[in-house]
Protein backbone atom coordinates (compact mmCIF):
# COMPACT_ATOMS: atom_id res chain seq x y z
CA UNK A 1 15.69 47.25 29.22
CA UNK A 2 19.23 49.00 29.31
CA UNK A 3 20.88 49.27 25.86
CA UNK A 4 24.76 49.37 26.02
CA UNK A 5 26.94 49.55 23.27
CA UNK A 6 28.08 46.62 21.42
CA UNK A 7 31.97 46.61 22.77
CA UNK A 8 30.39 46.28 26.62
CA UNK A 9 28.06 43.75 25.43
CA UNK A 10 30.39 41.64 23.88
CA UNK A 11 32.23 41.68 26.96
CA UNK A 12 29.31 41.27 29.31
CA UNK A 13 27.99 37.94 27.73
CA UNK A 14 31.14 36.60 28.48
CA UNK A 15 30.42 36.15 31.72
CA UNK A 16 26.07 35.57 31.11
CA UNK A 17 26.55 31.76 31.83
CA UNK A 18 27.10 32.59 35.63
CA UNK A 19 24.18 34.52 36.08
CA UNK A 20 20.70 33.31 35.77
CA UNK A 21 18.23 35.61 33.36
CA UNK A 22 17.03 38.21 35.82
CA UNK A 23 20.19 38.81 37.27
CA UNK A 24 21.79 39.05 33.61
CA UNK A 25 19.79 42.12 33.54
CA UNK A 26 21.33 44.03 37.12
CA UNK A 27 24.72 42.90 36.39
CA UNK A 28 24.44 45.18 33.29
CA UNK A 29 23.12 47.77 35.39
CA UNK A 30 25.92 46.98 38.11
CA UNK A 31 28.53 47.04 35.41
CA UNK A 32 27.34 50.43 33.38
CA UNK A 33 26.97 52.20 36.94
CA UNK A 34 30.53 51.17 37.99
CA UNK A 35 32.08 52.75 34.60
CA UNK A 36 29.60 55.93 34.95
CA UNK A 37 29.71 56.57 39.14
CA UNK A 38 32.64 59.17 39.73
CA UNK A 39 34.70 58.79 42.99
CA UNK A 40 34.99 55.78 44.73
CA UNK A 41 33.04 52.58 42.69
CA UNK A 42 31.02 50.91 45.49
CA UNK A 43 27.31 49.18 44.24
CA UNK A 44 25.92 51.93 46.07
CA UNK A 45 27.25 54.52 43.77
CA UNK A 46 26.81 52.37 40.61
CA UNK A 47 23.23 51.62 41.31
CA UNK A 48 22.62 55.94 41.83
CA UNK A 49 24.27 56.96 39.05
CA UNK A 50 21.94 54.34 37.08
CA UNK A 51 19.14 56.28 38.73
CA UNK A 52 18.59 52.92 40.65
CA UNK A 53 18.70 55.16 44.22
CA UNK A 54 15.32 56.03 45.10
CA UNK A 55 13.44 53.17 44.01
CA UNK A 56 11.70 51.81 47.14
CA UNK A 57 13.42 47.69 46.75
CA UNK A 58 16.99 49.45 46.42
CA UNK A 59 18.80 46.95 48.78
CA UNK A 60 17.74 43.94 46.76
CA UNK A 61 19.78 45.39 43.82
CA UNK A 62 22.93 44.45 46.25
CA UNK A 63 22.04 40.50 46.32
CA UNK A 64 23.27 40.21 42.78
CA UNK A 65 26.84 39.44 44.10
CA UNK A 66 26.06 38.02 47.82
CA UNK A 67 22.63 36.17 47.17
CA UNK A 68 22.91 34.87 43.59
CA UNK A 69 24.40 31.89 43.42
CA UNK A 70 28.02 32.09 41.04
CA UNK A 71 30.92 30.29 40.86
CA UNK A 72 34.52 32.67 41.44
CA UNK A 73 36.55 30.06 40.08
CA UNK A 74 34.62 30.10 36.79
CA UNK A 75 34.35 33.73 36.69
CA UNK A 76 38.66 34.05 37.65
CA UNK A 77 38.47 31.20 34.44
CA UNK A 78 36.71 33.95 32.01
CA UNK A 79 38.65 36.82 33.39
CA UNK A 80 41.69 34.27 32.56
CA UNK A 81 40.36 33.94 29.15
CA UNK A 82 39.61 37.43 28.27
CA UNK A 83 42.61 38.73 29.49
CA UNK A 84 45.03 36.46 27.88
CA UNK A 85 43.51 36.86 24.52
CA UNK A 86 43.41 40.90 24.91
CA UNK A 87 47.36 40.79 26.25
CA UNK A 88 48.89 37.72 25.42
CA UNK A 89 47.25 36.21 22.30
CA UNK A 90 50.84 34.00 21.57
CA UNK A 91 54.00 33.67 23.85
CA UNK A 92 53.55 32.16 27.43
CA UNK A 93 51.33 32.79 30.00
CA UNK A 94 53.05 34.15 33.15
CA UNK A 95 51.35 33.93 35.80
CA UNK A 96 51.96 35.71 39.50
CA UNK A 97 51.21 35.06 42.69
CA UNK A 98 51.36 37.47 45.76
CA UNK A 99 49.84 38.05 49.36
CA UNK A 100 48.40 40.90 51.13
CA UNK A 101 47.47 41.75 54.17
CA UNK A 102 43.69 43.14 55.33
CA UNK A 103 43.69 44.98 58.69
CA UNK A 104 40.91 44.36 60.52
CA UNK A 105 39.67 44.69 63.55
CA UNK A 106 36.75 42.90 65.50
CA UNK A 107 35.84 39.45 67.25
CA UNK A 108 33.70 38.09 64.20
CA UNK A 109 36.90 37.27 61.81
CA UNK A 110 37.28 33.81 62.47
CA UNK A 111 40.13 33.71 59.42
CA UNK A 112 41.69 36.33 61.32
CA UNK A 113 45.58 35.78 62.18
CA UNK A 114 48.48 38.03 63.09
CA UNK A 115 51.18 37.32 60.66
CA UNK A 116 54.19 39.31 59.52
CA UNK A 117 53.66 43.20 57.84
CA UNK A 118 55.43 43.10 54.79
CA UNK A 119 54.89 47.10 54.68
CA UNK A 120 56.07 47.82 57.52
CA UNK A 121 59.01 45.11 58.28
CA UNK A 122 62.19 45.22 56.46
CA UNK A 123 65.24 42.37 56.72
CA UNK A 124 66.20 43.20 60.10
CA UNK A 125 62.95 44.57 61.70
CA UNK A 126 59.95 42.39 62.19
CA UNK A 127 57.01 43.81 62.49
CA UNK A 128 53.37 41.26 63.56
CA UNK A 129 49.88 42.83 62.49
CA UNK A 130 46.34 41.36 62.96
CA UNK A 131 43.79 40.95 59.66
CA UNK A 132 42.88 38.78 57.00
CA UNK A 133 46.04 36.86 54.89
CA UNK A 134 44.86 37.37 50.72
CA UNK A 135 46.60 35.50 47.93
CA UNK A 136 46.08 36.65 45.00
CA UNK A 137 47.11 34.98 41.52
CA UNK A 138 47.33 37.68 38.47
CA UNK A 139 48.57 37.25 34.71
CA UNK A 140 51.77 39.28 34.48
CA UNK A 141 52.16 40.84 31.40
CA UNK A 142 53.86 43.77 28.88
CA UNK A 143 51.35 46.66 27.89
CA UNK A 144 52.14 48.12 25.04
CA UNK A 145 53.08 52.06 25.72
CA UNK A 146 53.48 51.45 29.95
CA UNK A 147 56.88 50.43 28.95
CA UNK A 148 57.02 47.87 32.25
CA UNK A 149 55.15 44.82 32.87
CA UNK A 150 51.58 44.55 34.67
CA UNK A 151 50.18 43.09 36.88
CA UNK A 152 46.43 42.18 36.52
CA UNK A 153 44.45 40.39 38.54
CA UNK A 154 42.62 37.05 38.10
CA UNK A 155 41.32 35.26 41.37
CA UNK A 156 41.55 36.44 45.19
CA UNK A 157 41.21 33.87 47.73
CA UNK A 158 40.97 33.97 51.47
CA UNK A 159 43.99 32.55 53.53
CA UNK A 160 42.92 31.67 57.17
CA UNK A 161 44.97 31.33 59.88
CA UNK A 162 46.92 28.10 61.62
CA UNK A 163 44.20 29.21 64.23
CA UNK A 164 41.25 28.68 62.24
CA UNK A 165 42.48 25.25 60.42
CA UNK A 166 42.82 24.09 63.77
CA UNK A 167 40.00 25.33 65.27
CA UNK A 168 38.01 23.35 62.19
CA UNK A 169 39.90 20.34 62.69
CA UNK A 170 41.73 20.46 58.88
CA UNK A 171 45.51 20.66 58.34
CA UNK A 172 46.84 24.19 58.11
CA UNK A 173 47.83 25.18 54.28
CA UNK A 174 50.91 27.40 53.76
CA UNK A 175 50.69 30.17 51.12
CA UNK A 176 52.52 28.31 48.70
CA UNK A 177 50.28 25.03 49.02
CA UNK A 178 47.24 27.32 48.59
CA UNK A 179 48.54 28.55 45.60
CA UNK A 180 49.54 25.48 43.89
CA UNK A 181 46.31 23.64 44.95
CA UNK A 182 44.08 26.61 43.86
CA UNK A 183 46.00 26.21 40.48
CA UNK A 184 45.85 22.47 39.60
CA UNK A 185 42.42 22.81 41.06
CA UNK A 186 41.08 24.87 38.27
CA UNK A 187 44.09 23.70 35.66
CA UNK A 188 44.58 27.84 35.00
């Protein structure tokens, strides 16, 4: 049994009604390797620094987050929570939305579309790239002592392509009617 302190824990059984017991227990794990591991914070990393690495059943440590069954809207709702009373505890609640772009590459992206690069297009140059479309909603917010407002993130959700909605026989979405659904859907 891992013993964290009491801040962590506090913060961890916020989110214990998504998980069922046994993966309470390598969620801790999961979270206390990501803070330890150095470099880049992959569940690889987080489960060696744990000392997690050599044990034989290693790869069933990484079915906590594909396998166990979770909800992302009521984990983006906690996040919500947490964040808004650590950052806004009075005043309004702004709330951001933005897209981003995922290059990839491959025949087995079926959300896959080519839509404009907002990195590399400016107002007279257009500039089409193939990936994955992201929209992501955040709380935007003034941190004390960064002396400009923040960004930070709440919920992530995948965009398909025209492509794909027709391909599945569904209406396409834009961006902005996947963001205003997504938010009246879970009354943020």
């Amino acid at each position: 049994m891992l013993t964290l302190p009491i801040e962590l824990m506090n913060v961890i059984t916020v989110f214990a009604p998504l998980f069922t017991k046994p993966a309470r227990e390598h969620v801790k794990l999961l979270i206390a390797g990501a803070i330890l591991s150095p470099g880049k914070r992959t569940m690889t990393s987080a489960w060696r620094v744990m000392g997690r690495g050599q044990k034989k059943d290693f790869q069933r440590f990484h079915r906590v987050l594909n396998r166990a069954v979770w909800s992302t809207l009521k984990a983006s709702r906690l996040v919500l929570g947490l964040l808004v009373s650590c950052f806004v505890p009075e005043g309004p609640v702004v709330v951001g939305v933005d897209d981003t772009l995922e290059r990839r590459r491959g025949g087995r992206r079926a959300a896959k579309g080519i839509d404009r690069d907002p990195v590399c297009s400016s107002k007279g140059y257009f500039v089409k790239a193939s990936g994955l479309r992201w929209l992501c909603g955040m709380v935007l917010t003034e941190i004390s002592g960064a002396g400009c407002a923040r960004a930070l993130p709440i919920l992530t959700v995948l965009c398909p392509s025209e492509r794909f909605y027709q391909q599945k026989g569904r209406s396409h979405q834009t961006l902005l009617d996947r963001a205003w659904r997504d938010r009246t859907a879970d009354q943020l």
